[in-house]
Protein backbone atom coordinates (compact mmCIF):
# COMPACT_ATOMS: atom_id res chain seq x y z
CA UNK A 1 -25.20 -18.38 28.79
CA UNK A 2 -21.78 -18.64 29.85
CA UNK A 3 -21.13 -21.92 27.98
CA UNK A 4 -21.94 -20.03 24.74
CA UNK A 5 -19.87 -17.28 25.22
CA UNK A 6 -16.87 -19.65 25.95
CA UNK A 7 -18.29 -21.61 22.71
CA UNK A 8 -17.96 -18.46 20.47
CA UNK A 9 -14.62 -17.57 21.80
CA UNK A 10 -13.29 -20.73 21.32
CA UNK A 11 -15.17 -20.91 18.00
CA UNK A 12 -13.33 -17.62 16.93
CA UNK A 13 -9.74 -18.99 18.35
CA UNK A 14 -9.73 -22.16 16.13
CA UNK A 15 -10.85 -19.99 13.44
CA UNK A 16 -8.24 -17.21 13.41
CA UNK A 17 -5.67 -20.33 13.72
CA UNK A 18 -7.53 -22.26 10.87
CA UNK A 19 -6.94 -19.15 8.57
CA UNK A 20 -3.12 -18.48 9.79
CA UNK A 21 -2.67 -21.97 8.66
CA UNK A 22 -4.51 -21.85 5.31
CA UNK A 23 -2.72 -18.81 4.38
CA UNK A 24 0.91 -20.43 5.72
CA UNK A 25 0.32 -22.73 3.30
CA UNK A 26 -0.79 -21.06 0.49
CA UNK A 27 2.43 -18.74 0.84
CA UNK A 28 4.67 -22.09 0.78
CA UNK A 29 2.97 -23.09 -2.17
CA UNK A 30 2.62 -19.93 -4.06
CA UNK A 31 6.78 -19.71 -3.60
CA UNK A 32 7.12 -23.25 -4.47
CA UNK A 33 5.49 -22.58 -8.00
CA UNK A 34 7.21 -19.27 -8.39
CA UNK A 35 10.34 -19.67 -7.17
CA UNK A 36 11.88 -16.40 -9.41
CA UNK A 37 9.14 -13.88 -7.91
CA UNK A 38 10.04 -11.86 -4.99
CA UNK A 39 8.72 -12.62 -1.69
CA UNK A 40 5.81 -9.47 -1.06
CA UNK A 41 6.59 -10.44 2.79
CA UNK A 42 10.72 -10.37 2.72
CA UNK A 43 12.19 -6.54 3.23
CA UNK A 44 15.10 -7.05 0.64
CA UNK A 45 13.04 -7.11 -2.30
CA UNK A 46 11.02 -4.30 -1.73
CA UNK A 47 12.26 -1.23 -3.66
CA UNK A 48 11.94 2.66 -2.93
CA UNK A 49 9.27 3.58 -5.15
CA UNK A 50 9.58 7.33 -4.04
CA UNK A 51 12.95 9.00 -3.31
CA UNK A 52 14.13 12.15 -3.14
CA UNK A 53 13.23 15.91 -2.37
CA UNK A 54 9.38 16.52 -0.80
CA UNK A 55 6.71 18.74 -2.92
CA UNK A 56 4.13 20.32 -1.42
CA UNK A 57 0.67 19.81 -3.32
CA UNK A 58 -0.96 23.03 -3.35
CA UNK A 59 -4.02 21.12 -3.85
CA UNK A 60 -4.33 19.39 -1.17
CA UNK A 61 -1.15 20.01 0.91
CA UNK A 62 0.22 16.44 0.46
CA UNK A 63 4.06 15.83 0.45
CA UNK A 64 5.26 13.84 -2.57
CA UNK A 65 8.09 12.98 -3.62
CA UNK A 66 9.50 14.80 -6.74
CA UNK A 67 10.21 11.42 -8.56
CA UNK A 68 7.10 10.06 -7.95
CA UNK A 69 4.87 13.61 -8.53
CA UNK A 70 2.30 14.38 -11.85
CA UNK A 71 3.87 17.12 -12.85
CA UNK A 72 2.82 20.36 -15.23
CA UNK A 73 4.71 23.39 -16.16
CA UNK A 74 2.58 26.72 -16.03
CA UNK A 75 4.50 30.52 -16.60
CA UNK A 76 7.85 28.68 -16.30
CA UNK A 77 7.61 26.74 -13.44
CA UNK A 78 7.28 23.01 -12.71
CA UNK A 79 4.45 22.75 -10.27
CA UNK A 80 4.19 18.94 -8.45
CA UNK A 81 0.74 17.11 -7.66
CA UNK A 82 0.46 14.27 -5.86
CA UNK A 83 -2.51 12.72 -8.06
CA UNK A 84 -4.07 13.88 -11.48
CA UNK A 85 -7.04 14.77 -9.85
CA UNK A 86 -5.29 17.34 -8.03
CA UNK A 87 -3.80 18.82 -10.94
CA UNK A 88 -6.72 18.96 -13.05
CA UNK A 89 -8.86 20.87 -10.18
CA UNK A 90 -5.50 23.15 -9.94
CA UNK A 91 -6.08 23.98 -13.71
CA UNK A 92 -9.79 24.21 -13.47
CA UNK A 93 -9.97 26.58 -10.26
């Protein structure tokens, strides 16, 4: 009993170090054949998708940012959603 445990733990070890290997590798490649793409790992090439002020949903209560809300315009007034779901069941309710 205790010599299959040990098996399976072992098992899962080489396994979870087979797979950080694999996908080492595959990263080395995948920049060796794109060389002009960003890196999706490296901080520097990420950019702010969402900046500036917070909206409140009044949907759901989310914070968005105004750049990145759906927004509509009812009696005057911009009003910011987070998603267009939430805007459509703002117009519907």
């Amino acid at each position: 009993m205790i010599r299959t445990v040990l098996y399976l733990l072992i098992a899962i070890f080489v396994l979870t170090l087979l797979r950080y290997v694999v996908g080492s590798a595959m990263k080395m490649i995948s920049d060796f054949l794109h060389p002009d793409r960003p890196s999706q790992t490296d901080p520097s090439s990420q950019r702010a998708e969402a900046t500036g002020e917070l909206k409140r949903d009044p949907v759901c209560g989310t914070f968005v940012a105004e750049t990145a809300s759906v927004k509509t315009t009812l009696h005057g007034e911009v009003i910011h959603f987070c998603s267009a779901a939430c805007r459509d069941k703002y117009k519907r309710g």
